[in-house]
C-alpha atoms as a PDB file:
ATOM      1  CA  UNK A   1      86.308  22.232  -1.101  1.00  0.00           C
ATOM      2  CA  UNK A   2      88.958  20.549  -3.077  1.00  0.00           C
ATOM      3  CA  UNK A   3      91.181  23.242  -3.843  1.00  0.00           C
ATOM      4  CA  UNK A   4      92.574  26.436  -1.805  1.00  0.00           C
ATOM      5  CA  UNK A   5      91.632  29.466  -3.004  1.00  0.00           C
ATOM      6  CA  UNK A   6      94.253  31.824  -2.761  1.00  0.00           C
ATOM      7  CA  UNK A   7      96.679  34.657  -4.608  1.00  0.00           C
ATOM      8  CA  UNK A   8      98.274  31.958  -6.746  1.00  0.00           C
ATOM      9  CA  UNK A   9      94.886  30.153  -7.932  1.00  0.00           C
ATOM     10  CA  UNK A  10      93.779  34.493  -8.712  1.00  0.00           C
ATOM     11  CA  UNK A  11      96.014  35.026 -10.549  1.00  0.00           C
ATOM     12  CA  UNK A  12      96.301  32.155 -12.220  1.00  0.00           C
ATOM     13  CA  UNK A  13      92.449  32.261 -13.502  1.00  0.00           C
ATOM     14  CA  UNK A  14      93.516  36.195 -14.570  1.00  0.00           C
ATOM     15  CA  UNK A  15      96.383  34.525 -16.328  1.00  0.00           C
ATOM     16  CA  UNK A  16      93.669  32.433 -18.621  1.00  0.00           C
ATOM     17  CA  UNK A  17      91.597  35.231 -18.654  1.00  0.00           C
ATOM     18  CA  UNK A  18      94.325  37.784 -19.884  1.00  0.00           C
ATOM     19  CA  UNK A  19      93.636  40.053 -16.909  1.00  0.00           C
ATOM     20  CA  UNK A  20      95.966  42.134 -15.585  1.00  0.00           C
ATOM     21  CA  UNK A  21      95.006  42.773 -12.262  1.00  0.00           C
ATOM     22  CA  UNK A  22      96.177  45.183  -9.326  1.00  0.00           C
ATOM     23  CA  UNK A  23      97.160  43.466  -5.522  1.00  0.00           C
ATOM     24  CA  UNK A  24      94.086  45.171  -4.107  1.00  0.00           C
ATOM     25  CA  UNK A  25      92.070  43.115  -7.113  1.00  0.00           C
ATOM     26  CA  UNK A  26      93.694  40.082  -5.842  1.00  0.00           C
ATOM     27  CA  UNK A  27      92.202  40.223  -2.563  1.00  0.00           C
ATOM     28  CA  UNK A  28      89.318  41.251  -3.811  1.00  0.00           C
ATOM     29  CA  UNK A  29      88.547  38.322  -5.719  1.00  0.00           C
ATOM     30  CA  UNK A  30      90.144  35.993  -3.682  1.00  0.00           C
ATOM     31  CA  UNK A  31      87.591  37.160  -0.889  1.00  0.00           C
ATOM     32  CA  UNK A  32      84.610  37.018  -3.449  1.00  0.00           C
ATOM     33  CA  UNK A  33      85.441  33.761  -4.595  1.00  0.00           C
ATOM     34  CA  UNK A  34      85.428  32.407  -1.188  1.00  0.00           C
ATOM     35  CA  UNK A  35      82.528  34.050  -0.071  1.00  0.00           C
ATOM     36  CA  UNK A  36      80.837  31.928  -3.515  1.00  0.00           C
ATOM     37  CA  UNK A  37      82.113  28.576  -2.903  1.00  0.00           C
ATOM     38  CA  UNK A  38      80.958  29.029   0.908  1.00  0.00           C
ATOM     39  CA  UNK A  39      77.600  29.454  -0.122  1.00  0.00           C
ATOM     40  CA  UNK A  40      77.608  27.078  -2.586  1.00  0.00           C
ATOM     41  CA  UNK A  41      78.742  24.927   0.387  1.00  0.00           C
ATOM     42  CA  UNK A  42      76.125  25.710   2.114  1.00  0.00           C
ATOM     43  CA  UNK A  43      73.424  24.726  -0.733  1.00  0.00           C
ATOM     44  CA  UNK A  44      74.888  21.799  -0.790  1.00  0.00           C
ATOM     45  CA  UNK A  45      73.869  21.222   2.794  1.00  0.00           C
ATOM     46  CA  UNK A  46      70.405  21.358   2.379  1.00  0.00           C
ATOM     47  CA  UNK A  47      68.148  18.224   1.719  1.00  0.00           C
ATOM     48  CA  UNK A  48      65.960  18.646  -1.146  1.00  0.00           C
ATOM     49  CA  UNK A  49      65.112  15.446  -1.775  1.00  0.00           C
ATOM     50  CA  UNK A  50      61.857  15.132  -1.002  1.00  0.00           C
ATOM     51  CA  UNK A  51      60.997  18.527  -2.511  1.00  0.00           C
ATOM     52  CA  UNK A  52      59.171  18.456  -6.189  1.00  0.00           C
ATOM     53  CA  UNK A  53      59.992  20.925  -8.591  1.00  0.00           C
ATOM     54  CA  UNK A  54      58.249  24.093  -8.948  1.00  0.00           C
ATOM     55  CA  UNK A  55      58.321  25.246 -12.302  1.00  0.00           C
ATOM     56  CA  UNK A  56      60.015  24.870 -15.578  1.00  0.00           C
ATOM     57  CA  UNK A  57      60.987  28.186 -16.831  1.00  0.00           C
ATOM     58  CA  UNK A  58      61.029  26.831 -20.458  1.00  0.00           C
ATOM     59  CA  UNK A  59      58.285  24.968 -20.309  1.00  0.00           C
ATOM     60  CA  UNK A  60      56.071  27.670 -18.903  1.00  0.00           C
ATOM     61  CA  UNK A  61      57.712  30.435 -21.514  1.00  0.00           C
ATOM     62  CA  UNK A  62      57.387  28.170 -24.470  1.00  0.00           C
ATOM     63  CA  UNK A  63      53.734  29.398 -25.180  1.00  0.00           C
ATOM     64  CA  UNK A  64      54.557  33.025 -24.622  1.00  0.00           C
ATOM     65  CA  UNK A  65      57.075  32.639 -27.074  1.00  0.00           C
ATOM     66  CA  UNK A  66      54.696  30.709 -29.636  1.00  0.00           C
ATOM     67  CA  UNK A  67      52.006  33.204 -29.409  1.00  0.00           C
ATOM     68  CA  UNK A  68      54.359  36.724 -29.044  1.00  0.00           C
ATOM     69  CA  UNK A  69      58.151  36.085 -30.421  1.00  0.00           C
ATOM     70  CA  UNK A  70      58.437  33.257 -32.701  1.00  0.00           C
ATOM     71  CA  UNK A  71      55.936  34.793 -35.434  1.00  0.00           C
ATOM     72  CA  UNK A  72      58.182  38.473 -35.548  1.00  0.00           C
ATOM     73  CA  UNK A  73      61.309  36.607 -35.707  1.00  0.00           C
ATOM     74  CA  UNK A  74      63.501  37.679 -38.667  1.00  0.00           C
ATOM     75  CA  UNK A  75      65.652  34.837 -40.277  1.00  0.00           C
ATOM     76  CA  UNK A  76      68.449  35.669 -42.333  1.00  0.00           C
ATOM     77  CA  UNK A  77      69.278  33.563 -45.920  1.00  0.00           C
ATOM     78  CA  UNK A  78      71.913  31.052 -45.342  1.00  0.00           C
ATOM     79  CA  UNK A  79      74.329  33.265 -47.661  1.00  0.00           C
ATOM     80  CA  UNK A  80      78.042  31.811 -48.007  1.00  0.00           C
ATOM     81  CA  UNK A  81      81.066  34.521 -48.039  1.00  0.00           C
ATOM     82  CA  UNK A  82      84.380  34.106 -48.490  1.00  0.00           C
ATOM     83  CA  UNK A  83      86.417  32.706 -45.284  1.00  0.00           C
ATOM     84  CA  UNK A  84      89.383  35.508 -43.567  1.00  0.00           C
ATOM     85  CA  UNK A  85      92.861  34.674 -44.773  1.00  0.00           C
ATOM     86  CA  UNK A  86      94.677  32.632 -42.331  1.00  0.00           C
ATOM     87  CA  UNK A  87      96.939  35.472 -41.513  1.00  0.00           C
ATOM     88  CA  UNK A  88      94.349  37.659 -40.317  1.00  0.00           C
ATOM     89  CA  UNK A  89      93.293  34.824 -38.437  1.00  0.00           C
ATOM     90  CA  UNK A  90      96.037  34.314 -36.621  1.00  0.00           C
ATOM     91  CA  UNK A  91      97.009  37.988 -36.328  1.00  0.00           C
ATOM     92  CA  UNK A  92      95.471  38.669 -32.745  1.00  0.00           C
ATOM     93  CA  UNK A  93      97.075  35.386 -31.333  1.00  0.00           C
ATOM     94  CA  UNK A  94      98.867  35.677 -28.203  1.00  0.00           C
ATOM     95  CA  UNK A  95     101.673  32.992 -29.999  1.00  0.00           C
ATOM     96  CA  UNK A  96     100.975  30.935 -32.913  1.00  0.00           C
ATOM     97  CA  UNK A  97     103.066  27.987 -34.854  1.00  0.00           C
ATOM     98  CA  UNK A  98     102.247  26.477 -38.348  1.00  0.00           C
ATOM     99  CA  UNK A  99      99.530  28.646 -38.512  1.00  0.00           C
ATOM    100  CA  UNK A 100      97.689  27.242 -35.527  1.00  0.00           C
ATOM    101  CA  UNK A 101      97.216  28.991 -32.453  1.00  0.00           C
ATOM    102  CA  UNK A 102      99.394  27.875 -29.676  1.00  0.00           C
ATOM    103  CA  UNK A 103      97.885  27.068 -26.350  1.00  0.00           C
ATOM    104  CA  UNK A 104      99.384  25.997 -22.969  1.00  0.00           C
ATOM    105  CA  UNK A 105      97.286  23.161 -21.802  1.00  0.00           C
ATOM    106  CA  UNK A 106      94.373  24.007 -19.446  1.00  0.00           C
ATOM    107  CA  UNK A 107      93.156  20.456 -18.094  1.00  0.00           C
ATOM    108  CA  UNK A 108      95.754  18.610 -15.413  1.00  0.00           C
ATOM    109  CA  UNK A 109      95.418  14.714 -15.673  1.00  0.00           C
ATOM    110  CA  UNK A 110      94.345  13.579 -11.966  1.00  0.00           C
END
């Protein structure tokens, strides 16, 4: 694992995610988290190279959905409406400037 997981890394994803959470929540997911990466850990561990692929959920679906869905699908007409005003746009935007919504940047060089 390349990264703690911890309070600060919790509430920084609930931060993005515009979550308020509790302190009990916080340990909560902090716990689930690391009880996901620990088993993805442990998939990782296990050698599958020599092991051919079952199945193909698409492929085996795609003549189910041939025969049974594709014929009752409804398409709508390609109908062009008038765009929202900018300012209604913008209206539900945590901060804004110019117009444009304002975000704090999400990626970190490395």
């Amino acid at each position: 694992m390349s990264f703690e997981i911890n309070k600060e890394l919790v509430n920084h994803i609930a931060a993005l995610a515009r979550l308020n959470i509790n302190e009990t929540e916080i340990l909560e997911y902090e716990n689930n988290f690391k009880s996901i990466v620990k088993y993805i850990d442990q998939l990782k561990e296990i050698d599958v190279k020599d092991v051919e692929a079952f199945t193909n959920p698409l492929v085996e679906n795609i003549h189910f959905y041939e025969e049974n869905i594709s014929k009752t699908r409804k398409e709508r007409d390609d109908v062009v409406h008038k765009s929202l005003e900018v300012k209604d746009v913008i209206r539900n935007a945590p901060d804004s400037k110019n117009n444009e919504f304002k975000l704090q940047a999400v990626i970190e060089n490395s």
